[in-house]
Protein backbone atom coordinates (compact mmCIF):
# COMPACT_ATOMS: atom_id res chain seq x y z
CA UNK A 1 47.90 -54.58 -70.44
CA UNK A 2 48.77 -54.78 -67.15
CA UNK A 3 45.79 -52.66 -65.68
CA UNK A 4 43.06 -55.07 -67.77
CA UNK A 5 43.68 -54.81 -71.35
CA UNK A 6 44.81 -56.79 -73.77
CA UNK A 7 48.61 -57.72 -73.45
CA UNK A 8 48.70 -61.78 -73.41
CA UNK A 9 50.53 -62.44 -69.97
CA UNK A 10 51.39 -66.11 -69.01
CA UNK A 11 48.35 -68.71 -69.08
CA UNK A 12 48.27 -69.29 -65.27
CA UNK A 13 46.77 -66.04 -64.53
CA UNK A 14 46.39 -65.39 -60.65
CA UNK A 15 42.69 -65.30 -59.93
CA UNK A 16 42.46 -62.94 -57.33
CA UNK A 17 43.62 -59.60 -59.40
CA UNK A 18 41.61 -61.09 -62.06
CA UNK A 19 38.31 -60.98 -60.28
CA UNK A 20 39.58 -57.58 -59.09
CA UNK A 21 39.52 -56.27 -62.86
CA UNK A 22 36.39 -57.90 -63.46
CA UNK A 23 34.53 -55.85 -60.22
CA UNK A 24 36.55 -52.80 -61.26
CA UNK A 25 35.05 -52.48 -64.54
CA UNK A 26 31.50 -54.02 -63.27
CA UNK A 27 31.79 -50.61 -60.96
CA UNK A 28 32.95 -48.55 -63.67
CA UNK A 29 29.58 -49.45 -65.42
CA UNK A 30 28.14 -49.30 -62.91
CA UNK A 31 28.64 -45.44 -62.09
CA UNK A 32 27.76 -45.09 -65.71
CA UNK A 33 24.39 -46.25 -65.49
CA UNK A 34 23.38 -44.47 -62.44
CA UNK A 35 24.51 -41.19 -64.39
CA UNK A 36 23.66 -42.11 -67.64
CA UNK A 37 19.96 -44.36 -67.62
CA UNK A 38 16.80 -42.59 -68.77
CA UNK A 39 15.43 -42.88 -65.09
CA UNK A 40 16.99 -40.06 -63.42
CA UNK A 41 18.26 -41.58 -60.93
CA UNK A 42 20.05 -38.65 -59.67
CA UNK A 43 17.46 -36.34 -60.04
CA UNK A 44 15.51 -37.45 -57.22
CA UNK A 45 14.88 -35.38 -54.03
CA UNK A 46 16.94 -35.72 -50.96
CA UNK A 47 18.95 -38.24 -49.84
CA UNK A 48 17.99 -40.43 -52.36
CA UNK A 49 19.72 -38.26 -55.19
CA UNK A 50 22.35 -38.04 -53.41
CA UNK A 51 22.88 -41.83 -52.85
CA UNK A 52 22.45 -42.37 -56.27
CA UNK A 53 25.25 -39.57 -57.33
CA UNK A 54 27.54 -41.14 -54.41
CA UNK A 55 27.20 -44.44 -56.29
CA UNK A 56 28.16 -43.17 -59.85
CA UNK A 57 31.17 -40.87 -58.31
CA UNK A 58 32.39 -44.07 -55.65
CA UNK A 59 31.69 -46.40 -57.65
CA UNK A 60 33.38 -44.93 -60.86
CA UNK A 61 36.86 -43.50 -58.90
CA UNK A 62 37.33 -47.05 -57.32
CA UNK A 63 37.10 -48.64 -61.32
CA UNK A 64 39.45 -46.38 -62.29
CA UNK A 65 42.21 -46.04 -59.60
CA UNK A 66 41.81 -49.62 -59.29
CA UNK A 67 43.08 -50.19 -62.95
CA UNK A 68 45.70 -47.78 -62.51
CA UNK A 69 46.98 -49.31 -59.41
CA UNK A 70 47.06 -52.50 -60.81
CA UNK A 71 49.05 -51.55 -63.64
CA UNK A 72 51.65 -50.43 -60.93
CA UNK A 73 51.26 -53.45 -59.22
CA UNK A 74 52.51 -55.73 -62.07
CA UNK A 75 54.62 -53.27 -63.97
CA UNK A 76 56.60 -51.66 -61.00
CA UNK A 77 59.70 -54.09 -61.83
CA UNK A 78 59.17 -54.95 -65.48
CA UNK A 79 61.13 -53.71 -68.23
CA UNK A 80 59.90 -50.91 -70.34
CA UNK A 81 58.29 -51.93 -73.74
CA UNK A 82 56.61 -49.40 -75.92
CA UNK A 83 54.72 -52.47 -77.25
CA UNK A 84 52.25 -51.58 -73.95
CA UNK A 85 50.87 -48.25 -74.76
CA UNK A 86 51.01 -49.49 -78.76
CA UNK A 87 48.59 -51.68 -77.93
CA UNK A 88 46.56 -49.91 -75.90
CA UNK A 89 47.05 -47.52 -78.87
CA UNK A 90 45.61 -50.15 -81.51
CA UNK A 91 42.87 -51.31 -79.64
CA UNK A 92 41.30 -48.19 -78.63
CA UNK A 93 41.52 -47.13 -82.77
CA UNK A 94 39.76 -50.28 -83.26
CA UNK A 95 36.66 -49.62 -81.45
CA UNK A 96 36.12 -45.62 -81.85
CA UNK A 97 36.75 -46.20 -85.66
CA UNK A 98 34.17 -49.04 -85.76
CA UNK A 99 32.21 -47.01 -83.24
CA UNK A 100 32.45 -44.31 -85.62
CA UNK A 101 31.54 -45.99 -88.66
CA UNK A 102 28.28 -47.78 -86.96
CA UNK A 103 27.14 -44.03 -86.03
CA UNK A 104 27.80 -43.03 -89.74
CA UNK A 105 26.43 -45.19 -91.79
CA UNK A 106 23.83 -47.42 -89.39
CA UNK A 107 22.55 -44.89 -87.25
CA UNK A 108 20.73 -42.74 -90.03
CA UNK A 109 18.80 -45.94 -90.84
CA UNK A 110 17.08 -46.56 -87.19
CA UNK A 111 14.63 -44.28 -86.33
CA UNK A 112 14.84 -43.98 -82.52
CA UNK A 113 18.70 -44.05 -82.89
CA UNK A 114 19.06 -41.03 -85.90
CA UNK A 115 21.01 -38.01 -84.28
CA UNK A 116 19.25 -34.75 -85.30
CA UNK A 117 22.61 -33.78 -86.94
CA UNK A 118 22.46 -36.58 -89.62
CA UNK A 119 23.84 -37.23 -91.78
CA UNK A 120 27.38 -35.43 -91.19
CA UNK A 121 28.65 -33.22 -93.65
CA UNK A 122 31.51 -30.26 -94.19
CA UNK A 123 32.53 -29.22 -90.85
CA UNK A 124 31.12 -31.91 -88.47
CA UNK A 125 31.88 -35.05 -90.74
CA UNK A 126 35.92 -33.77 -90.35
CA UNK A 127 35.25 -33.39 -86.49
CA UNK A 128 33.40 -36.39 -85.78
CA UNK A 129 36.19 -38.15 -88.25
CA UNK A 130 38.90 -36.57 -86.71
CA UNK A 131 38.11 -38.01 -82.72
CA UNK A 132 36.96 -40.89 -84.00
CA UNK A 133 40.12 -41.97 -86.19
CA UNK A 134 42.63 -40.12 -83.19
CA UNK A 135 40.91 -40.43 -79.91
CA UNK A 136 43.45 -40.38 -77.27
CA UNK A 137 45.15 -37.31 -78.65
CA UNK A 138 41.61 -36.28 -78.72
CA UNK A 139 40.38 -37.13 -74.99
CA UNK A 140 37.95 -38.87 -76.11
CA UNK A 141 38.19 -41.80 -73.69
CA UNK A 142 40.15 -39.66 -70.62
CA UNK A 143 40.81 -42.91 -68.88
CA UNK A 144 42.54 -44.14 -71.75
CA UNK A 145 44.36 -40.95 -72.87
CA UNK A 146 45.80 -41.12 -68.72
CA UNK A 147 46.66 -44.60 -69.14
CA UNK A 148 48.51 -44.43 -72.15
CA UNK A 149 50.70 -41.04 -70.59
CA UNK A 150 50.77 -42.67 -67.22
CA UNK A 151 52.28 -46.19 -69.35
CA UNK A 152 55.01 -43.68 -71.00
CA UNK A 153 56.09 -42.00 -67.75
CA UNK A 154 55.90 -45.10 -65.54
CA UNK A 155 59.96 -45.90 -65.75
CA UNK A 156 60.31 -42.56 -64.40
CA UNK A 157 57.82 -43.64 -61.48
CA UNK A 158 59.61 -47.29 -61.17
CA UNK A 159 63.36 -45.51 -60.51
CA UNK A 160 61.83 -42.95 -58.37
CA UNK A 161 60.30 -46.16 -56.49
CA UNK A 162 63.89 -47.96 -56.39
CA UNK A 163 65.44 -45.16 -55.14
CA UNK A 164 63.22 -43.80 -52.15
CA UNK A 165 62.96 -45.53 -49.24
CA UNK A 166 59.10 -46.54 -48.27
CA UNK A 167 58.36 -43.51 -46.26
CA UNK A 168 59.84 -41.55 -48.96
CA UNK A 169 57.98 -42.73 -51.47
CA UNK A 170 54.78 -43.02 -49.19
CA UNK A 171 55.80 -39.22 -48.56
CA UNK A 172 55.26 -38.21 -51.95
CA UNK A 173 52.44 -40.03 -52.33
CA UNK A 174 50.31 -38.60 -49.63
CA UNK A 175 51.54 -35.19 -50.95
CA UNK A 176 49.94 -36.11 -54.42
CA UNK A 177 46.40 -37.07 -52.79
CA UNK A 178 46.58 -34.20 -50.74
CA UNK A 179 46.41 -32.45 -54.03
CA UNK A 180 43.18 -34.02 -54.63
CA UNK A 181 41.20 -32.76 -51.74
CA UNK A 182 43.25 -29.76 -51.68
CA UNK A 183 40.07 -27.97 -54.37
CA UNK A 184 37.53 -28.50 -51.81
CA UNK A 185 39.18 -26.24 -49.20
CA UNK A 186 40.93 -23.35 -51.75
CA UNK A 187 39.01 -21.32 -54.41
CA UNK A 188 40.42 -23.65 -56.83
CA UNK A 189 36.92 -24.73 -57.32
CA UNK A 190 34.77 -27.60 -56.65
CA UNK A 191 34.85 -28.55 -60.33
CA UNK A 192 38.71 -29.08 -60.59
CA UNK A 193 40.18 -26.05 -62.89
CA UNK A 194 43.07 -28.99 -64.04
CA UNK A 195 45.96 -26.66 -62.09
CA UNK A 196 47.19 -29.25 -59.96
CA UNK A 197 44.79 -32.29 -59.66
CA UNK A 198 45.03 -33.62 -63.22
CA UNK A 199 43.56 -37.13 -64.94
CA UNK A 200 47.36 -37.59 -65.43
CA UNK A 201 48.68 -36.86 -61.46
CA UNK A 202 45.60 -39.13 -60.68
CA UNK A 203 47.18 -42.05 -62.76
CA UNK A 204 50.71 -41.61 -61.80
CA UNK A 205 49.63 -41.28 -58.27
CA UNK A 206 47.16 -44.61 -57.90
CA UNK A 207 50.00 -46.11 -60.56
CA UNK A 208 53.08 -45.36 -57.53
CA UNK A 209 50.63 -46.98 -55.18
CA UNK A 210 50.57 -50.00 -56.60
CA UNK A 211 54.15 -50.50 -57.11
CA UNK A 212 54.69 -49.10 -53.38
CA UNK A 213 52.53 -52.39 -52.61
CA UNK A 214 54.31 -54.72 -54.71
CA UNK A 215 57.15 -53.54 -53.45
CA UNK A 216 56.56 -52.85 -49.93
CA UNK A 217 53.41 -54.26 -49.00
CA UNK A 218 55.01 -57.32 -47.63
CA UNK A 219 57.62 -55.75 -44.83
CA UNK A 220 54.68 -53.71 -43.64
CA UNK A 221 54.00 -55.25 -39.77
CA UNK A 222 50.19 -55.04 -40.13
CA UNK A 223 47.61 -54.84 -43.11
CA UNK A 224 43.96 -54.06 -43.40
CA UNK A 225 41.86 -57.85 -43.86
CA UNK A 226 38.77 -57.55 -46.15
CA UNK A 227 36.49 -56.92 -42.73
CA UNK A 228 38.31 -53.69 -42.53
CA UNK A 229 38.41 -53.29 -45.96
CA UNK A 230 34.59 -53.50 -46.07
CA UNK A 231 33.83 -51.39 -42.99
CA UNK A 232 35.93 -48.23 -44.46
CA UNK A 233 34.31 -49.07 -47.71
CA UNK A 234 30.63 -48.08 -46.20
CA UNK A 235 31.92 -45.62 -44.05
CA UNK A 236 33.78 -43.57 -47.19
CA UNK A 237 30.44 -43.94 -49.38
CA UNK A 238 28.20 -42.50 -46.21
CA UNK A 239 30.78 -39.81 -45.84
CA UNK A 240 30.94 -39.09 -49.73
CA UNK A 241 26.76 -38.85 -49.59
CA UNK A 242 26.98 -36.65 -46.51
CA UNK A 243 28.92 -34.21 -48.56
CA UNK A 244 27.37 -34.31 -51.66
CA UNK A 245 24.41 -33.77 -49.54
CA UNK A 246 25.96 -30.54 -48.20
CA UNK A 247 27.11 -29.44 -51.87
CA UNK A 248 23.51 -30.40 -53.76
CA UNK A 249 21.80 -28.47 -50.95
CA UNK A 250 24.25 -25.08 -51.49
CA UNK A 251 24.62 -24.79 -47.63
CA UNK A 252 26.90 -21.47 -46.51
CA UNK A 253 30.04 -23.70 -46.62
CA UNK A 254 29.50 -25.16 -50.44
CA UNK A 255 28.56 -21.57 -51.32
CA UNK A 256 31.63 -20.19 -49.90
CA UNK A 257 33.36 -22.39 -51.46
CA UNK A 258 31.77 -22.81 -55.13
CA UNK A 259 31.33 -26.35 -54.60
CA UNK A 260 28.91 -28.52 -57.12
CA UNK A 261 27.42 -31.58 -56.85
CA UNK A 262 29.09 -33.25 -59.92
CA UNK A 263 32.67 -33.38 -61.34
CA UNK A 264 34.34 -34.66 -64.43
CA UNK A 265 37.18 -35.80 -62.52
CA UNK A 266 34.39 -37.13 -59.92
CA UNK A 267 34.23 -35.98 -55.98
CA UNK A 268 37.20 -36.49 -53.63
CA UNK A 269 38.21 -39.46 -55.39
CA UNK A 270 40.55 -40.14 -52.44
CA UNK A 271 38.07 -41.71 -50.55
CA UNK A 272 38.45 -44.71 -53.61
CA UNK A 273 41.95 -44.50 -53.83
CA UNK A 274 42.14 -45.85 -50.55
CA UNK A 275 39.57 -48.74 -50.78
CA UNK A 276 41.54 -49.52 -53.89
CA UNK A 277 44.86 -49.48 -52.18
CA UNK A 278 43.30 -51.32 -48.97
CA UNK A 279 41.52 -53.93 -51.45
CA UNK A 280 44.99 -54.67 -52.96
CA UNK A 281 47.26 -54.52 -49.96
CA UNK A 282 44.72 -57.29 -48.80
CA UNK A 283 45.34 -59.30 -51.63
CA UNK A 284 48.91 -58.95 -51.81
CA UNK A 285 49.41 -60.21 -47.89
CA UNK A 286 47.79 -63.43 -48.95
CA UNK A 287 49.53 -66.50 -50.34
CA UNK A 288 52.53 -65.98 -52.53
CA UNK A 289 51.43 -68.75 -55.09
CA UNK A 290 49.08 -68.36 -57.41
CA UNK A 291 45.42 -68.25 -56.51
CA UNK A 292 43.99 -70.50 -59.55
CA UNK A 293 40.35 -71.70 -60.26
CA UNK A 294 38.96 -74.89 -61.85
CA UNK A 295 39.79 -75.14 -65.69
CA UNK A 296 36.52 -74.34 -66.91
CA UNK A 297 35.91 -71.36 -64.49
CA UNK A 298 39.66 -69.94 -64.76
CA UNK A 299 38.62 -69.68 -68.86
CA UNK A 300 35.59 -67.98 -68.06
CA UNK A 301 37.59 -65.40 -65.71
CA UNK A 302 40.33 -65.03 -67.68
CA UNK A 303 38.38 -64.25 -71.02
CA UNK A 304 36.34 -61.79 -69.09
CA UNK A 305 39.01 -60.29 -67.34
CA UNK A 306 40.59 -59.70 -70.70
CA UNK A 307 37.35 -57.40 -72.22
CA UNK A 308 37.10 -55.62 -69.48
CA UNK A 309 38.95 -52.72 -71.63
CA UNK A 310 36.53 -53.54 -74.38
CA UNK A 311 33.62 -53.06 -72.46
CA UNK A 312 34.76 -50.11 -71.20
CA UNK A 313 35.89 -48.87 -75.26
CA UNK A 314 32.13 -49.92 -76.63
CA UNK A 315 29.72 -48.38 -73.12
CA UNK A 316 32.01 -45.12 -73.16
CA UNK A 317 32.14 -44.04 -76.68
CA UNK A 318 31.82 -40.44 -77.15
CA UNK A 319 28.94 -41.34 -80.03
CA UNK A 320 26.97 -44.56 -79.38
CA UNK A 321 28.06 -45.00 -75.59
CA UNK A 322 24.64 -42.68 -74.80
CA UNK A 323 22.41 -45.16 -76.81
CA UNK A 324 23.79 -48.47 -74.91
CA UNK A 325 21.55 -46.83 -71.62
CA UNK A 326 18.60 -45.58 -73.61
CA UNK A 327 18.09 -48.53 -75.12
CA UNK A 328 18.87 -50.02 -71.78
CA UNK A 329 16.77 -47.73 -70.62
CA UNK A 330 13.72 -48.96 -73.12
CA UNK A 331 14.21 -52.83 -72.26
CA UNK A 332 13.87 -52.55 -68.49
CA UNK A 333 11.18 -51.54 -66.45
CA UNK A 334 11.91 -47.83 -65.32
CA UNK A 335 11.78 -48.41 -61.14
CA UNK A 336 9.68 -46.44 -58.54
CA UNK A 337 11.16 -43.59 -57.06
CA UNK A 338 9.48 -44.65 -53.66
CA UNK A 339 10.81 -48.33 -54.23
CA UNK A 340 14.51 -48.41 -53.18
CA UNK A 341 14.97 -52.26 -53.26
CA UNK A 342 12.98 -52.59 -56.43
CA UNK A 343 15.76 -50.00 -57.94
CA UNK A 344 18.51 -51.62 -56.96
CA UNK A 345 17.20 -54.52 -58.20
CA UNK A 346 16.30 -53.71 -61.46
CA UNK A 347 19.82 -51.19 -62.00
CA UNK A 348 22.07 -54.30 -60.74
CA UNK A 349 19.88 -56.30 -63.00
CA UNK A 350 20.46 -53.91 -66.24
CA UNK A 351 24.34 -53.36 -65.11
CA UNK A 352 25.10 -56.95 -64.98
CA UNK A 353 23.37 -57.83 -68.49
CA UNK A 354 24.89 -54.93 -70.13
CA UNK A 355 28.34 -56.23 -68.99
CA UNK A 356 27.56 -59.36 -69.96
CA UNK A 357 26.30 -58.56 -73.63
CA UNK A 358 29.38 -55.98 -74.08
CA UNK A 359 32.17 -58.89 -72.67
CA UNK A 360 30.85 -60.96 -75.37
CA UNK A 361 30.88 -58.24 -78.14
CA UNK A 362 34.45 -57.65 -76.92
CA UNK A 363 35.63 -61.09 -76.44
CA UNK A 364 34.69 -61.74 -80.25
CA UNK A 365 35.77 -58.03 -81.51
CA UNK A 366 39.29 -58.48 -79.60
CA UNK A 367 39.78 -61.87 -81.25
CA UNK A 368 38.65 -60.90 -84.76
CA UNK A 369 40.15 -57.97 -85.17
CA UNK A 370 42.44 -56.26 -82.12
CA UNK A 371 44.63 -59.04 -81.38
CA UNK A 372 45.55 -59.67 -85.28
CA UNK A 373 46.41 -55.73 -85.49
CA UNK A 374 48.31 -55.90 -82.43
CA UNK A 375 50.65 -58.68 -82.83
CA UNK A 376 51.24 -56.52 -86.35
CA UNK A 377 51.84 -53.45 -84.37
CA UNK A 378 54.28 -55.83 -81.95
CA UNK A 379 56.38 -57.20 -84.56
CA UNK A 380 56.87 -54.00 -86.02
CA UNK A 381 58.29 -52.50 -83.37
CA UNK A 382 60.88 -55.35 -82.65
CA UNK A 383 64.29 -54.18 -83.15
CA UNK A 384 62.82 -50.68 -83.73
CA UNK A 385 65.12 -47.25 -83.04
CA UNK A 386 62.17 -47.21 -80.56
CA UNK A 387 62.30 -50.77 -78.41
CA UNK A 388 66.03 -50.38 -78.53
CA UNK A 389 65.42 -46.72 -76.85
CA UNK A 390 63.19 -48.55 -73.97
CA UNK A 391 65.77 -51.69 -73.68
CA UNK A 392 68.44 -48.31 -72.70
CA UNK A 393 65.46 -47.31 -70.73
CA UNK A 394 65.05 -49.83 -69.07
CA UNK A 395 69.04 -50.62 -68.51
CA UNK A 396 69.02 -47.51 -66.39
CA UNK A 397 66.30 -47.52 -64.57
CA UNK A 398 67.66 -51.34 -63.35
CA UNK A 399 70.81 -49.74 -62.66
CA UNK A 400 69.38 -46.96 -60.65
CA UNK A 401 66.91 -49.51 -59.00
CA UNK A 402 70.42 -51.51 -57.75
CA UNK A 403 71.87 -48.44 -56.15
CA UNK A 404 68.59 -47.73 -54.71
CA UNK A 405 68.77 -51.12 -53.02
CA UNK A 406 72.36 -50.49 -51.72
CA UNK A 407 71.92 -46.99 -50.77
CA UNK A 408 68.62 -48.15 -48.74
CA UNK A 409 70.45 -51.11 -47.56
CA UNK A 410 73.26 -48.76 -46.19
């Protein structure tokens, strides 16, 4: 996949957008043990809840979009395959059903791991079977259900792309984000009612952004260099805290406006949208070759690069996802409120072994058992009613992308 899964691209992999998956997902996780460890983290008075809640909605937005973007970035002038989202399609079945399984039949056996409601039966052993067997039809990994629609509606995104000019394009864009902020100042609602601002308009949009860089990024007379990109990045994160300090503390304004500290589609997620755009506009200004490491290090990137997905699949499960941080949570020393360097320590400590453990459980899981099922799911599809509807696809979006070029060049 081109966002950080598991679609083989060529062996000379460029470096730079691989260590850019790699501290995507490390963020992702990140976010996820801020919110999820048994420390309560974001439960502590003041500002130092709020930093804490700042760090699991920053931290998790700029994962995301960051994936998404990418996926623009290298898919923007690619043909259309339905082999993509197949994959993604495969793999994610992979791990919920093993997921699923583990919580079935190993869980009942472990005493500080047995879920009051086991062992499943009637009503709840169809549910659980259900979104475990069909989880993106089920939500039950939102990133992935949004990647997979945003994968299926990205030629419309690449002709629209080809056909706009770059304000155009960077018109609609900023109309899109606007719809993101655009809850905190209507009675929409703090907590995102899903009328406008979707998980899907968040993945097209970040997706259109990275193709507007790949396509654009390079004519653009001046571009942010990682000093800038690091000074907006602690500005946005002191702004974000500031008002999630205003919202946790239910001042007149957050009142007026029902605003709550915490989202499922996280808080004003434009703030990382644009550190993720700035990060890769950055990237994409440097040298046009290929940024490679040494041998031994460019296999260590690359193979961690390509579980990112899988660490994000095993840490995110809707069933044992919880018990990764509680047993987390039972390994490492639980920090000092009052100690703010011994916190970070010990949570950048626990995030970086967790990733660690989970690349290597998906490194081996991918190579057992995904990639086998994949390449079946691949050569199925060749000469399919359904690759010959994406080569048409694709035919006329190329088409349309030519008379973009001439009408723009007119």
């Amino acid at each position: 996949m081109a966002g950080g899964g598991p679609v083989r691209r060529e062996s000379t992999r460029d470096a730079r957008y691989e260590i850019l998956r790699i501290a995507a997902m490390l963020m992702i996780v990140l976010c996820h043990a801020v919110a999820y460890l048994p420390w309560g983290l974001e439960e502590y008075p003041g500002w130092k809840g709020d930093a804490a809640i700042g760090v699991d909605q920053f931290g998790g937005q700029f994962g995301v979009s960051t994936f998404f973007m990418l996926s623009g970035f290298f898919l923007v002038d690619h043909p259309f395959s339905f082999k993509r989202p197949v994959k993604v399609l495969v793999q994610t079945f992979c791990y919920s059903a093993v997921c699923t399984a583990v919580m079935g039949l190993v869980y009942p056996h472990i005493g500080f791991l047995r879920q009051p409601n086991m062992p499943w039966h009637g009503v709840d052993l169809v549910f659980y079977l259900y979104i475990g067997l069909a989880p993106v039809i089920n939500n039950a990994y939102w990133f992935i259900t949004a990647y997979v629609l945003m994968t299926l509606f990205s030629p419309l995104v690449n002709l629209a792309l080809a056909r706009l000019t770059r304000s155009q394009a960077l018109w609609f864009m900023c109309l899109a984000g606007f719809l993101s902020v655009m809850p905190f100042i209507s009675f929409s609602g703090f907590a995102y009612n899903g009328l406008f601002w979707t998980t899907l308009v968040y993945a097209l949009l970040c997706y259109a952004i990275g193709g507007w860089i790949r396509l654009h990024g390079r004519s653009l007379r001046r571009s942010p260099g990682m000093l800038h990109v690091l000074i907006y990045g602690v500005l946005a994160y002191a702004g974000l805290t500031a008002f999630i300090h205003v919202a946790r503390g239910q001042s007149a304004v957050a009142r007026f406006f029902a605003w709550k500290p915490r989202s499922i589609y996280g808080t004003l997620p434009l703030l990382a949208v644009i550190l993720s755009a700035m990060i890769l506009l950055a990237l994409s200004r440097g040298p046009k070759h290929r940024s490679t490491l040494p041998t031994m290090s460019g296999k260590v990137v690359n193979a961690v690069a390509a579980s990112t997905f899988g660490v994000y699949l095993i840490h995110q499960n809707m069933l044992v996802g919880s018990d990764v941080w509680r047993i987390a949570g039972r390994i490492a020393p639980a920090p000092s409120p009052h100690g703010i360097v011994q916190t970070a320590f010990v949570l950048v400590a626990v995030v970086l072994a967790v990733f660690a453990l989970l690349s290597a459980c998906s490194w081996i899981f991918d190579n057992l058992m995904v990639r086998p099922l994949q390449n079946l799911a691949a050569r199925a599809l060749d000469g399919s009613r359904a690759e010959r509807f994406a080569a048409e696809l694709s035919r006329s979006w190329m088409e349309g992308a030519r008379e973009g070029s001439e009408t723009n060049g007119a």
